[in-house]
C-alpha atoms as a PDB file:
ATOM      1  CA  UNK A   1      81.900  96.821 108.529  1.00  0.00           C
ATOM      2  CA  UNK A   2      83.677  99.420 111.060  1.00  0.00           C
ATOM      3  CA  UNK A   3      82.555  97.134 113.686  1.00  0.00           C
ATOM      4  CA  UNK A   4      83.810  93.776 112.130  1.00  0.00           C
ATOM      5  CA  UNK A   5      87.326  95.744 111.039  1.00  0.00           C
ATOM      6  CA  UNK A   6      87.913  97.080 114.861  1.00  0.00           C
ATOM      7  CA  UNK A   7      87.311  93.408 116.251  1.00  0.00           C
ATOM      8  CA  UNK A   8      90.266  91.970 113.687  1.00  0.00           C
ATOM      9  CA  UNK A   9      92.180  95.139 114.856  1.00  0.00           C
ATOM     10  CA  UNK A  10      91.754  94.483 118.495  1.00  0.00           C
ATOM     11  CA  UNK A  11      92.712  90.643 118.003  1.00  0.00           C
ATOM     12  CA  UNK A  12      95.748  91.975 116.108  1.00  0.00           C
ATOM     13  CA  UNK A  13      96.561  94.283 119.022  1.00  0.00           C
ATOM     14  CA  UNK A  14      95.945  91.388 121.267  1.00  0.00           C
ATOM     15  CA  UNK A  15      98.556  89.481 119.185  1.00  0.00           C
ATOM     16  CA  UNK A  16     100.802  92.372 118.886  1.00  0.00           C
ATOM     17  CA  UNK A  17     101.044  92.270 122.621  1.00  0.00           C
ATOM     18  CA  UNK A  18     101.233  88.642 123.317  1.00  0.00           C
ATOM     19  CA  UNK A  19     104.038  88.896 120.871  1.00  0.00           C
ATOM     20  CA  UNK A  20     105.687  92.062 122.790  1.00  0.00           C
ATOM     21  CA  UNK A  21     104.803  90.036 126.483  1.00  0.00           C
ATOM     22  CA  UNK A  22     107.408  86.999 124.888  1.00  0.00           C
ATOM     23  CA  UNK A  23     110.127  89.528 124.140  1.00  0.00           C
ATOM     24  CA  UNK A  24     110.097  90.859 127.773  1.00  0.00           C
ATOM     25  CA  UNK A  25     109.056  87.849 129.588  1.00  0.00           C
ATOM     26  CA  UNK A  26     110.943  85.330 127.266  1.00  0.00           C
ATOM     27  CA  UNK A  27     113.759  86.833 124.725  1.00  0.00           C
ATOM     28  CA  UNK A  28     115.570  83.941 124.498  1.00  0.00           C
ATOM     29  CA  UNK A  29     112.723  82.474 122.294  1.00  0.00           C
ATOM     30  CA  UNK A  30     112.475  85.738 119.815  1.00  0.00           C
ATOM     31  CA  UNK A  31     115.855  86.684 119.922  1.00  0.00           C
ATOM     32  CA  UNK A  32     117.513  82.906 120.241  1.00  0.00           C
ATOM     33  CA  UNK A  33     115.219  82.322 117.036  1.00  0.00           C
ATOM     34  CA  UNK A  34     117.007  85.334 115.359  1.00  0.00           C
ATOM     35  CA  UNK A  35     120.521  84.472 116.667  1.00  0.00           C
ATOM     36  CA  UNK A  36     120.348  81.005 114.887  1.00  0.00           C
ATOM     37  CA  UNK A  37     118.846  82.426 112.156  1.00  0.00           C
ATOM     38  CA  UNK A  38     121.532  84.969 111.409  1.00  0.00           C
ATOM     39  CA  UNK A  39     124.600  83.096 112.570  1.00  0.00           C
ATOM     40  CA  UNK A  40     123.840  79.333 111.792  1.00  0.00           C
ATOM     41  CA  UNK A  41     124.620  78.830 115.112  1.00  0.00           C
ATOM     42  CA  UNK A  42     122.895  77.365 118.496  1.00  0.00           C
ATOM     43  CA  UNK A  43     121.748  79.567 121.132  1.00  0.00           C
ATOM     44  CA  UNK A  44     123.090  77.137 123.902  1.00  0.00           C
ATOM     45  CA  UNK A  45     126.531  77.360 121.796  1.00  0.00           C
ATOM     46  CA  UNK A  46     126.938  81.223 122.600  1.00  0.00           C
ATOM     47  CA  UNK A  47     130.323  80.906 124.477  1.00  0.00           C
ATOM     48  CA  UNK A  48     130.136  84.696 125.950  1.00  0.00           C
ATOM     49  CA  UNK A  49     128.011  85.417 128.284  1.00  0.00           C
ATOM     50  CA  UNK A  50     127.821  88.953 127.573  1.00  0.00           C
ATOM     51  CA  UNK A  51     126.950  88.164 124.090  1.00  0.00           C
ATOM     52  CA  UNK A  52     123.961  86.113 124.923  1.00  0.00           C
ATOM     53  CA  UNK A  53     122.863  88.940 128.190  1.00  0.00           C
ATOM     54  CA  UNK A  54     123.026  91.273 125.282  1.00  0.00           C
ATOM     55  CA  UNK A  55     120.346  89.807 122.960  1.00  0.00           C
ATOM     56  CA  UNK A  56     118.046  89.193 125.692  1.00  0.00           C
ATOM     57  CA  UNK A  57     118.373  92.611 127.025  1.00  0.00           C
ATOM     58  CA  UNK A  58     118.254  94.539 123.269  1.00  0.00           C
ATOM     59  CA  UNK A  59     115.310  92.348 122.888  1.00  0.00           C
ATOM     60  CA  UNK A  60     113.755  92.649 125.782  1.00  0.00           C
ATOM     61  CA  UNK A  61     113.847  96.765 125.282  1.00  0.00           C
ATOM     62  CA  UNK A  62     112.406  96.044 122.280  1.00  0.00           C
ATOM     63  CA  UNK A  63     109.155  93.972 123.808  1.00  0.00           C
ATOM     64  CA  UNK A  64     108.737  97.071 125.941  1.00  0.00           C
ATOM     65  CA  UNK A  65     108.471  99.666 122.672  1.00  0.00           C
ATOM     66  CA  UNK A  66     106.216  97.172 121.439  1.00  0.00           C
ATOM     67  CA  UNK A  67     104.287  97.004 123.982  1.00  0.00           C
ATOM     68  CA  UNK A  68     103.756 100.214 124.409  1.00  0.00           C
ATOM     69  CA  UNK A  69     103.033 101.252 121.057  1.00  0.00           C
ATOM     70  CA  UNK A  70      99.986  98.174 121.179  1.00  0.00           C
ATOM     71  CA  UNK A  71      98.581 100.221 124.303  1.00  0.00           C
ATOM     72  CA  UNK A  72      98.887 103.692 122.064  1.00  0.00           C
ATOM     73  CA  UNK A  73      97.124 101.883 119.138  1.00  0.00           C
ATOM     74  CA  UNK A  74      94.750 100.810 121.520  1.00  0.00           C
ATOM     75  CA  UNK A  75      93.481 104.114 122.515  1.00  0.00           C
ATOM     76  CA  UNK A  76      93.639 104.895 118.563  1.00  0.00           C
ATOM     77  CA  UNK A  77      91.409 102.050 118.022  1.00  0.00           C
ATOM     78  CA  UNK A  78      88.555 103.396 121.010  1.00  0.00           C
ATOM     79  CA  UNK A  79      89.057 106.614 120.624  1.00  0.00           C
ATOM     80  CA  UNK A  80      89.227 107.470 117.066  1.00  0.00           C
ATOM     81  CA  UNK A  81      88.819 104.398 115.020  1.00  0.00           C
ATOM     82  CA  UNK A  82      85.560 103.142 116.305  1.00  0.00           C
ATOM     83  CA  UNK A  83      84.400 106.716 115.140  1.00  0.00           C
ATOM     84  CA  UNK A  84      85.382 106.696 111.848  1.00  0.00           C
ATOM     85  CA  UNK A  85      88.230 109.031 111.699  1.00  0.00           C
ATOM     86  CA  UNK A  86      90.274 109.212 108.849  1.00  0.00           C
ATOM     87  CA  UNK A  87      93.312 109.950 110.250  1.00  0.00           C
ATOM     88  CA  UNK A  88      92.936 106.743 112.749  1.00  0.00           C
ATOM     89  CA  UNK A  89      93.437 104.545 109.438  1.00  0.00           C
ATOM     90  CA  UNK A  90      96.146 105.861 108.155  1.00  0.00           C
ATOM     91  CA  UNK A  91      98.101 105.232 111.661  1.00  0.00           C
ATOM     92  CA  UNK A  92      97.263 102.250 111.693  1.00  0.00           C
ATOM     93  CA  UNK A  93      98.238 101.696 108.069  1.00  0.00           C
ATOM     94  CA  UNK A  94     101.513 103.341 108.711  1.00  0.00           C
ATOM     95  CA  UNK A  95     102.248 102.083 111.886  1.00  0.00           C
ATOM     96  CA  UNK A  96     101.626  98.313 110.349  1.00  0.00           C
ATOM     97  CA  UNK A  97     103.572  99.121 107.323  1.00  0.00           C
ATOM     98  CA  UNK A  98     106.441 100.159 109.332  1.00  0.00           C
ATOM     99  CA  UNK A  99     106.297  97.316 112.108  1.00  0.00           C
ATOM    100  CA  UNK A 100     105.014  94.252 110.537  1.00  0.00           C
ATOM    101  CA  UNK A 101     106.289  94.795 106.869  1.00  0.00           C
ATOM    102  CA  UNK A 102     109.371  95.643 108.295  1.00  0.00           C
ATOM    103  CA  UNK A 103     109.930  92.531 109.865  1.00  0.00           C
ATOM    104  CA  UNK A 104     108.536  90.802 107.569  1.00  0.00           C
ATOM    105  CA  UNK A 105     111.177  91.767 104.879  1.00  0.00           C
ATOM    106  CA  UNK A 106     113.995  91.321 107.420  1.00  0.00           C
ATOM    107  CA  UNK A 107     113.120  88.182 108.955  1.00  0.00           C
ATOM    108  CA  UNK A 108     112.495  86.618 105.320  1.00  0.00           C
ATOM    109  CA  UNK A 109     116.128  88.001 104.013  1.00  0.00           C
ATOM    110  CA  UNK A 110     117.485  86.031 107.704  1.00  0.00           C
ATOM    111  CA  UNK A 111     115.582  82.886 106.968  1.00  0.00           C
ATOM    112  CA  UNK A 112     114.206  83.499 111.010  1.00  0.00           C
ATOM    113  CA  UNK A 113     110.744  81.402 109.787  1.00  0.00           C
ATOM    114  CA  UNK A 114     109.722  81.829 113.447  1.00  0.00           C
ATOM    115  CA  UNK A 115     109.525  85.701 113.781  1.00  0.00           C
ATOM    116  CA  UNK A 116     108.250  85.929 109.767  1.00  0.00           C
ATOM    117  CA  UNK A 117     105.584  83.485 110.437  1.00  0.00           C
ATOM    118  CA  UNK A 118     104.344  86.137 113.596  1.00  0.00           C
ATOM    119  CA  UNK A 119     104.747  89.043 111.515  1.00  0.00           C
ATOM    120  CA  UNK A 120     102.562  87.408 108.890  1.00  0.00           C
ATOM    121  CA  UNK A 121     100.119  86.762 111.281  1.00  0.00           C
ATOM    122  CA  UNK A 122     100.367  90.548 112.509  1.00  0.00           C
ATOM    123  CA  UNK A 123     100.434  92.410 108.880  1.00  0.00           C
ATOM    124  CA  UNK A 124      97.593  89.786 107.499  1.00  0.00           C
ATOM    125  CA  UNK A 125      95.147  91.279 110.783  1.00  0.00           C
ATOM    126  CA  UNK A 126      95.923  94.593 110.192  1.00  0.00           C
ATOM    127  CA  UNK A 127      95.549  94.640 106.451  1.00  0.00           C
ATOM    128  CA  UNK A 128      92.071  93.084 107.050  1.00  0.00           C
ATOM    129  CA  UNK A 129      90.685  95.283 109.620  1.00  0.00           C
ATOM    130  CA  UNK A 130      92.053  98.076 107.305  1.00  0.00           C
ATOM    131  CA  UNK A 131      90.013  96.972 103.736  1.00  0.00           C
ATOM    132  CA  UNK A 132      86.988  95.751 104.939  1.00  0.00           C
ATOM    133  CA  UNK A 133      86.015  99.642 106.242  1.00  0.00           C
ATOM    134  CA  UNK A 134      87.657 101.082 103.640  1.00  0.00           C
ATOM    135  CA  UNK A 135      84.382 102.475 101.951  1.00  0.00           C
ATOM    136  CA  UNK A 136      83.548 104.335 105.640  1.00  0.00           C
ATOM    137  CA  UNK A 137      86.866 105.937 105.886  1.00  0.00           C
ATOM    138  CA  UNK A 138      87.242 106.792 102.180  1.00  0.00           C
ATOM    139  CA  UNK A 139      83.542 107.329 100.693  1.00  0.00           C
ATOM    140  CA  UNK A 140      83.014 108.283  96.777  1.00  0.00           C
ATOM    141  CA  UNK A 141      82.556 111.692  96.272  1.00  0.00           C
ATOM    142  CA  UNK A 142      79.397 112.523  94.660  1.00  0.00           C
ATOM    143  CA  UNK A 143      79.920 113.656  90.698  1.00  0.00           C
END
């Protein structure tokens, strides 16, 4: 099962990054999702520019902590998770809780179905690869 349970967590690394590459590479798609979401509005109707530059660029700093807490999970994952590590679950528990159910809840109370559909995806991959070794991690202690 440990195996199995770090393969789901790598793919939802993998998709944690692909998500984080689209806020660097493309904001306009995260953050214009979030814009319209929030202010019933178009993202080719911003009429500041400074406005719109500022969303990309908040976002964009964003990608980049995501992205570089996927490569710290990573070596959490190889390092410590593989091996059955206690401690290694409950970051990724935490950390999941706090990224994915986060956005989850706020993206559902802005109506943003685009960024709540990829933090489904995210919290759904982590939740599996976190129950299906739960036994290894947290063994019954003999009577």
């Amino acid at each position: 099962m440990l195996k199995t349970a770090s393969v789901i967590l790598l793919i939802g690394l993998i998709f944690g990054g692909i998500y984080a590459l689209v806020m660097i590479v493309s904001p306009q798609t995260v953050g214009g999702s979030t814009y319209e979401a929030r202010s019933h509005l178009k993202w080719a109707d911003i009429q500041e520019p400074g406005a719109a530059d500022t969303i990309l660029v908040q976002t964009r700093h964003i990608g980049v902590f995501a992205a570089a807490l996927t490569i710290a999970l990573l070596f959490v994952l190889f390092k410590a998770f593989n091996k059955g590590q206690s401690w290694a679950w409950w970051v990724f528990l935490i950390v999941g809780i706090l990224v994915w159910g986060y956005g989850i809840i706020l993206q559902a109370l802005e109506g943003d179905t685009l960024n709540l559909i990829g933090h489904a995806i995210g919290i759904v991959l982590i939740f599996f690869g976190l129950l299906l070794p739960a036994k290894v991690f947290f063994p019954k202690k003999a009577a």
